[in-house]
Protein backbone atom coordinates (compact mmCIF):
# COMPACT_ATOMS: atom_id res chain seq x y z
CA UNK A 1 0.00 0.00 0.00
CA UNK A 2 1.36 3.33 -0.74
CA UNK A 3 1.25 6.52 1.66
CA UNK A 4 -1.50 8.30 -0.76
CA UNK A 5 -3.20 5.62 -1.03
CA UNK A 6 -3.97 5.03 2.68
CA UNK A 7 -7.61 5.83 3.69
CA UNK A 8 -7.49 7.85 6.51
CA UNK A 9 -10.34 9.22 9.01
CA UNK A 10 -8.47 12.05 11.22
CA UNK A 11 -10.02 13.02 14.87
CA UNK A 12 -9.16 16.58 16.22
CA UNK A 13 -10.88 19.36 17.36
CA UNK A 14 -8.42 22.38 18.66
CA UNK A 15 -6.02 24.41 16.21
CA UNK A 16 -3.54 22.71 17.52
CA UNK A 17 -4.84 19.54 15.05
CA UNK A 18 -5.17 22.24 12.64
CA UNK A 19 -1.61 21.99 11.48
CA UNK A 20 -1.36 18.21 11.55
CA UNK A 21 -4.36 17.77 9.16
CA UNK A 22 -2.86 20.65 6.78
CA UNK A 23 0.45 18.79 6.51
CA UNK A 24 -1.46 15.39 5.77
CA UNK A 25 -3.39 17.09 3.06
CA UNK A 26 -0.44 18.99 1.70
CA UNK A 27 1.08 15.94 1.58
CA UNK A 28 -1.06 14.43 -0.33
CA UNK A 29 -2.60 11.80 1.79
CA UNK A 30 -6.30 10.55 1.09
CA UNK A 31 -8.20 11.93 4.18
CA UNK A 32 -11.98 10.52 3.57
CA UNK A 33 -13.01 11.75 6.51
CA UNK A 34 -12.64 14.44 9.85
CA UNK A 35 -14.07 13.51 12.59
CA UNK A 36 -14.31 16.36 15.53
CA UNK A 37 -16.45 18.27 17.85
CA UNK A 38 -20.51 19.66 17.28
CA UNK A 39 -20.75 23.06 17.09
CA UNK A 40 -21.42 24.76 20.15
CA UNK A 41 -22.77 27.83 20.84
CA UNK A 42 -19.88 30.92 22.02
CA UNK A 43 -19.35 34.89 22.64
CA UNK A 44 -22.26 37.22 23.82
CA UNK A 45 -24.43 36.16 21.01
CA UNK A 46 -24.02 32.47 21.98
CA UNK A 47 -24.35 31.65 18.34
CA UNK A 48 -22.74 28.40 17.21
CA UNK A 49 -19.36 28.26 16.30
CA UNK A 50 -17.42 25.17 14.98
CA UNK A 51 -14.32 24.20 15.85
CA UNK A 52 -10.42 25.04 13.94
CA UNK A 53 -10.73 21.41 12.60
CA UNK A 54 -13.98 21.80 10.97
CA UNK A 55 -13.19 24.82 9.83
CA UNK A 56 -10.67 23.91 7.87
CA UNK A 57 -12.34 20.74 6.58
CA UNK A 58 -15.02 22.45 5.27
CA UNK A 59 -12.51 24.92 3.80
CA UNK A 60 -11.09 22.05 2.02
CA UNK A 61 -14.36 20.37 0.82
CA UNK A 62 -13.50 17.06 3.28
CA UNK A 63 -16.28 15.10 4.56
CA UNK A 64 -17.13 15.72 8.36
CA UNK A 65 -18.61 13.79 11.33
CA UNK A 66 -19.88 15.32 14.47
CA UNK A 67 -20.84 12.64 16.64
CA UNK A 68 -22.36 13.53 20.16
CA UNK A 69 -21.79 10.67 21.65
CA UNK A 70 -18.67 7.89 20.03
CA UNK A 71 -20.93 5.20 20.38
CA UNK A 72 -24.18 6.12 18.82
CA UNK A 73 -24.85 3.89 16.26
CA UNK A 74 -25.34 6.31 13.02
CA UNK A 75 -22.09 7.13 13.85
CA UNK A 76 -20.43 4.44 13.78
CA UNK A 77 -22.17 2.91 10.69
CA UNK A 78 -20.76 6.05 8.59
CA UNK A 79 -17.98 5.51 10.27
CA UNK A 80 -16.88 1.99 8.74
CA UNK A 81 -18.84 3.15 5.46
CA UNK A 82 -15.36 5.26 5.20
CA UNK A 83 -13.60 2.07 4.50
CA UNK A 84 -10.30 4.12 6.69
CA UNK A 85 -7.21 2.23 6.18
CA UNK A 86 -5.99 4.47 8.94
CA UNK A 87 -6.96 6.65 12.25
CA UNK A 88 -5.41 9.33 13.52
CA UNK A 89 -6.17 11.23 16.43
CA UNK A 90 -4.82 14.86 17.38
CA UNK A 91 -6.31 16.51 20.78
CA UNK A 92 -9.15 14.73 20.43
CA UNK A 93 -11.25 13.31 23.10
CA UNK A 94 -10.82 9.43 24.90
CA UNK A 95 -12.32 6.98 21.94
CA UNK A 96 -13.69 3.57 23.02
CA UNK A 97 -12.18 0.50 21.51
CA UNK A 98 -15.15 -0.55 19.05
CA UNK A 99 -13.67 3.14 17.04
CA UNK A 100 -9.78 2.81 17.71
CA UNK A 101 -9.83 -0.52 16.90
CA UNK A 102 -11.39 -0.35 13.74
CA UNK A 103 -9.15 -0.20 10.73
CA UNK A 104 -6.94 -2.84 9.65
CA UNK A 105 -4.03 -0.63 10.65
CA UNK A 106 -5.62 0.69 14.17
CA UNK A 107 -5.34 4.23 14.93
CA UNK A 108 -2.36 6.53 16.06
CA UNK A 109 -2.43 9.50 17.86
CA UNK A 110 0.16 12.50 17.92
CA UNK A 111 1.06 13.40 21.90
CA UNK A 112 2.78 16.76 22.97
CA UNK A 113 5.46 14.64 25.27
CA UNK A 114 8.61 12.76 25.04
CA UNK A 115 6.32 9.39 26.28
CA UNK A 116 6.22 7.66 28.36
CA UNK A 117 6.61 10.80 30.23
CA UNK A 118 3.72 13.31 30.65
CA UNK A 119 0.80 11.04 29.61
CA UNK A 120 -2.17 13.03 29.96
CA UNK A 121 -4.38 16.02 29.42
CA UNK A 122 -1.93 18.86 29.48
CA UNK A 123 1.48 17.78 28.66
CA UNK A 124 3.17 20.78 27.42
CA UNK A 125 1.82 22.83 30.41
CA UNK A 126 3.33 20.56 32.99
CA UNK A 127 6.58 20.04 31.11
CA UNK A 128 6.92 24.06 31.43
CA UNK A 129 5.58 23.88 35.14
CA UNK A 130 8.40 21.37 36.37
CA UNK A 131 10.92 23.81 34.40
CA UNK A 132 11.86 20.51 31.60
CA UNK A 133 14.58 22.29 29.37
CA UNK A 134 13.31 19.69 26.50
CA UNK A 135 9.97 18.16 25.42
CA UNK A 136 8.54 16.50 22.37
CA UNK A 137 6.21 15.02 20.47
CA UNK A 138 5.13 11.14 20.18
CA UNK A 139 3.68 9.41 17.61
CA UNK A 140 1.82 5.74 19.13
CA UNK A 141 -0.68 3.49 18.32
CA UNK A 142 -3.81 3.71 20.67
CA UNK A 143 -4.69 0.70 22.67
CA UNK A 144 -6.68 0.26 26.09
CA UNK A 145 -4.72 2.46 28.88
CA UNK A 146 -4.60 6.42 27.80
CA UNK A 147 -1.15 7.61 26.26
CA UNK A 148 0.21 4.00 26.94
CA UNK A 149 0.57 2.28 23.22
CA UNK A 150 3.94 1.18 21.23
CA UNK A 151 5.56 4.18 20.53
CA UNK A 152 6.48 4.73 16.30
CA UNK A 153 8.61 7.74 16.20
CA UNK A 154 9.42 10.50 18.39
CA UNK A 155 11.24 14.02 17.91
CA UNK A 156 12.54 16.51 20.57
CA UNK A 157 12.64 20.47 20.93
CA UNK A 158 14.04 22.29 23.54
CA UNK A 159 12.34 24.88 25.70
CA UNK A 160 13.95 28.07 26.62
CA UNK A 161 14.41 29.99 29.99
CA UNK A 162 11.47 32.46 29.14
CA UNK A 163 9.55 30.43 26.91
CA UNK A 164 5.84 30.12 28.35
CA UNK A 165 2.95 26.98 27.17
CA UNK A 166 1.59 29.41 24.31
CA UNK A 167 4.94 29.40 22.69
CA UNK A 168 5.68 25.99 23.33
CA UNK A 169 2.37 24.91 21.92
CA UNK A 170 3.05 26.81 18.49
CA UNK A 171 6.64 25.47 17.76
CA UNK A 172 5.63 21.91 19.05
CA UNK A 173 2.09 21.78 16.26
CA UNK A 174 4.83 22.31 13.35
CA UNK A 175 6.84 19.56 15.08
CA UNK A 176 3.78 17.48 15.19
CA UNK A 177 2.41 17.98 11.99
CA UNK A 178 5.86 16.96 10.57
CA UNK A 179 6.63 14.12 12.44
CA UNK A 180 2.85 13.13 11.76
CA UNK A 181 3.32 12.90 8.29
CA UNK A 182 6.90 11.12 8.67
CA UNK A 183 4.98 8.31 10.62
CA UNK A 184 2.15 7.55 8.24
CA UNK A 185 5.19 7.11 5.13
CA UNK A 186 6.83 4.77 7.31
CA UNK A 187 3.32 2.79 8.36
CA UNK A 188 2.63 2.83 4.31
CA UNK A 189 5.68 1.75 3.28
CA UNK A 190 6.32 -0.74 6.38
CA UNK A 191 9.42 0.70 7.61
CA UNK A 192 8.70 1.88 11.55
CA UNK A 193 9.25 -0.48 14.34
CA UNK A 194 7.13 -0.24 17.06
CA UNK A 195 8.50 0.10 20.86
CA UNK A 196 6.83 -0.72 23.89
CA UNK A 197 6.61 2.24 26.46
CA UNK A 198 8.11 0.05 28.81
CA UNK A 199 11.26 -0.24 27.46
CA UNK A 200 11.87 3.21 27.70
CA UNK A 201 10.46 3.78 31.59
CA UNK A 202 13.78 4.78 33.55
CA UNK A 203 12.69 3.33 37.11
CA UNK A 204 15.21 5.62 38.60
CA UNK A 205 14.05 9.20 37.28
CA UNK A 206 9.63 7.95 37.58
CA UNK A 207 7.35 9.26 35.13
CA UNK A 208 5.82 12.75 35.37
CA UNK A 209 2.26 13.24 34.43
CA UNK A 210 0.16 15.85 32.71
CA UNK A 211 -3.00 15.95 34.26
CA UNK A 212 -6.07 18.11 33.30
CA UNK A 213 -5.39 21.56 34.68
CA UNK A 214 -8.28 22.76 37.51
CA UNK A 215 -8.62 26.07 38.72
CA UNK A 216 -6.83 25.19 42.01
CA UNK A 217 -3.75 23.94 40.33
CA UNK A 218 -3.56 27.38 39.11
CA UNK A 219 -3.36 29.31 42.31
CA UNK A 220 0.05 30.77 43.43
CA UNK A 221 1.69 29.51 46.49
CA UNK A 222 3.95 32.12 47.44
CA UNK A 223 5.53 30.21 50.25
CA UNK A 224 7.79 28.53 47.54
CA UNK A 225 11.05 29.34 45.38
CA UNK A 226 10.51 31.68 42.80
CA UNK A 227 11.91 29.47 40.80
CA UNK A 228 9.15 27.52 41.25
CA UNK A 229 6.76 30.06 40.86
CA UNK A 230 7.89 31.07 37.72
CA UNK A 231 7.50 28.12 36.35
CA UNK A 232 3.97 27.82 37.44
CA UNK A 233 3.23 31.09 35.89
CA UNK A 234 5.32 30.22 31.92
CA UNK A 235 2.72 26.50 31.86
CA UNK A 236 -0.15 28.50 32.47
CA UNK A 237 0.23 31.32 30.36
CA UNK A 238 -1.97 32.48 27.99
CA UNK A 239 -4.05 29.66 29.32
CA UNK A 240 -5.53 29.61 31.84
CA UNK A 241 -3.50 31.80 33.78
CA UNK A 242 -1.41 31.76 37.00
CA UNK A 243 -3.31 33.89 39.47
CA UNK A 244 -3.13 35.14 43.46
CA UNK A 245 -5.44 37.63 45.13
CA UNK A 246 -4.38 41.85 44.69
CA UNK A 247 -6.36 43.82 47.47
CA UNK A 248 -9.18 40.85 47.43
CA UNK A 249 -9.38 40.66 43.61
CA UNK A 250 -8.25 38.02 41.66
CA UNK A 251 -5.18 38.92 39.90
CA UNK A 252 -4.14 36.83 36.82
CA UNK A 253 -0.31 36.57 35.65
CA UNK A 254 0.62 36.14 32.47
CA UNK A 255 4.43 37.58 32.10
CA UNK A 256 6.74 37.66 35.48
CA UNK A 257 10.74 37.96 36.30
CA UNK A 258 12.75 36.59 38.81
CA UNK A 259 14.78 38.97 41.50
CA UNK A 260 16.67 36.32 43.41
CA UNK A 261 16.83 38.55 46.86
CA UNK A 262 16.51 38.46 50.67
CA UNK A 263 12.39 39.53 50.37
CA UNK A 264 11.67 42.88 53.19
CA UNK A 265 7.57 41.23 52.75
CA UNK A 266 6.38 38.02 53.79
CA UNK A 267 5.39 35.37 51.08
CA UNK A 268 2.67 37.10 48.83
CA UNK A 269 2.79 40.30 50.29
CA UNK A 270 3.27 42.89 47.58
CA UNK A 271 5.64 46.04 47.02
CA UNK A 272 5.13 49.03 44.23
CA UNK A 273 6.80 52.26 43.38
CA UNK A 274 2.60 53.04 42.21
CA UNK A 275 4.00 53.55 38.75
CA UNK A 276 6.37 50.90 36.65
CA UNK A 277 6.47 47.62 38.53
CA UNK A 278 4.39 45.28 41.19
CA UNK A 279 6.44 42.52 42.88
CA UNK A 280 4.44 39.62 44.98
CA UNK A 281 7.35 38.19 47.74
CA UNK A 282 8.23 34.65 47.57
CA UNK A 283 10.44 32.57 50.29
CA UNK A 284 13.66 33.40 48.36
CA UNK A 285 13.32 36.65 46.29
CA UNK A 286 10.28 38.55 44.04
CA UNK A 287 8.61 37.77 41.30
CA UNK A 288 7.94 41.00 39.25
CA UNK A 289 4.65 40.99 37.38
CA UNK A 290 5.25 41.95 33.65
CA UNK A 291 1.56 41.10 31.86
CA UNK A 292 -1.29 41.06 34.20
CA UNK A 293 -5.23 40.97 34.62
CA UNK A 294 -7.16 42.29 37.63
CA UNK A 295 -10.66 40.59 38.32
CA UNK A 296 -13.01 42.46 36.09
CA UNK A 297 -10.55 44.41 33.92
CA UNK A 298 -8.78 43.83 30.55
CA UNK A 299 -5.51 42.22 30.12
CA UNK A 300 -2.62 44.99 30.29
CA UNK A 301 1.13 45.33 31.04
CA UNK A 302 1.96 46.29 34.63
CA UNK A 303 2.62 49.89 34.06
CA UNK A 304 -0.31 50.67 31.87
CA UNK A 305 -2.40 49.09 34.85
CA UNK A 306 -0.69 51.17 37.79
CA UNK A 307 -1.40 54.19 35.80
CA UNK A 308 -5.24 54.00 36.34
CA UNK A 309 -4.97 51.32 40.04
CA UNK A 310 -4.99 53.18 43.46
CA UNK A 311 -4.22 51.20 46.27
CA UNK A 312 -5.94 50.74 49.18
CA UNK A 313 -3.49 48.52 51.42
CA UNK A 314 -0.34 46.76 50.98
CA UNK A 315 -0.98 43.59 53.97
């Protein structure tokens, strides 16, 4: 079987599949099918929107499927009328086996982590949390246990210093997309070998994990190194946001240095000149807010927002 000959369904929903499905179709592969999300309703108008995956598919004049629910039975009949040779899943949501399991060549999915490490919902958030200096992305095959099937080919990026999960996110898609295509030639042409996770588990370093990201996991413990800290705030920025309490408000932080310092406040206590920069204490030094939101306002950079903030205390 040759690579453009390969039926293929592909599963996404985010624009993060976006550029995986553009570098299939660039490539010439023979996508008979997107599956991805119904359209929901968004904004003040709550009018329906669809999601970056259908939008391009429709763009592109490929067939789409919009299943509620993976196991309804209309979907799954027009799913094997596609005949798919091939599966592949990009931030997509949990499929049961009867759908992974269905083509003769199963279904593979495209992770944001080096795998085994960071299995899970949010992989290149909590590579940037735990300050990783390298990530990746994984190509597998899907089997019964999330983010645990043979591996087919992986490829590494590093992350820098002041990198934060939105920039991350963008270089890793093209990384993705790339190594995405580079898999399904070697499945077509019957080339890739697969590996078992297990074989690369290092018992002595444990396996992080990425799980979903709740609002709690978001909220700034102060009584830690800033290192730590500003770590915390890089994975969460633009999404969802880092945040601690300004005055009784929730403050969001999106952009922060690092003063490495004997702190004159106790953790979380905050200093200001009133004009150019906001500091929040931690155990070992300051982290200086650069890009900020207070509850109820707009985004801004710090000294935009002191210009029109009066404080009422400093605790």
């Amino acid at each position: 079987m040759t690579f453009r000959s390969l039926r293929i369904v592909f599963m996404g929903t985010p624009e993060f599949a976006v550029a995986s499905l553009d570098a299939l179709v660039k490539a010439g592969c023979n996508i008979v099918g997107v599956v991805t999300a119904p359209d929901k309703p968004a904004g003040r108008g709550m009018q329906l929107q669809q999601s970056a995956v259908k939008q391009y598919a429709v763009e592109h004049g490929l067939n789409v499927l919009q299943p509620e629910k993976l196991r309804d039975p209309l979907f799954l009949d027009a799913l094997r009328a596609l005949k798919a040779d091939l599966q592949i899943v990009v931030a997509f949501r949990m499929l049961p086996e009867l759908v992974w399991n269905m083509p003769a060549m199963g279904t593979i999915n495209v992770h944001g982590s080096l795998l085994p490490q960071y299995r899970g919902a949010a992989p290149i958030n909590w590579a940037v949390i735990n300050g990783e200096k390298e990530t990746g992305v994984t190509t597998f095959k899907l089997q019964h246990a999330i983010d645990t099937g043979n591996i087919l080919m992986q490829a590494r990026m590093p992350i820098g210093e002041e990198e934060n999960a939105g920039s991350v996110h963008d270089r890793m898609k093209e990384l993705g997309a790339n190594t995405l295509v580079e898999t399904v030639k070697g499945l077509a042409e019957g080339t890739l070998r697969e590996t078992p996770q297990e074989q690369l588990t290092d018992e002595s370093t444990g396996l992080h994990h990425a799980p979903k990201i709740f609002t709690e996991t978001c909220r700034i413990n102060w009584k830690q190194p800033i290192d730590n800290i500003y770590n915390l705030i890089r994975g969460l920025s633009p999404h969802p946001g880092a945040y601690t309490e300004l005055e009784g408000k929730t403050l969001k932080i999106f952009g922060a240095t690092k003063e490495y310092t004997h702190p004159l406040s106790l953790p979380g206590n905050f200093e200001t000149d009133g004009k150019t920069w906001l500091k929040f204490a931690g155990i070992n030094g300051y982290i200086q807010v650069t890009d900020i939101q207070l509850q109820g306002k707009k985004r801004m950079y710090v000294a935009d927002f002191l210009r029109g903030y009066r404080f009422s205390t400093n605790e």
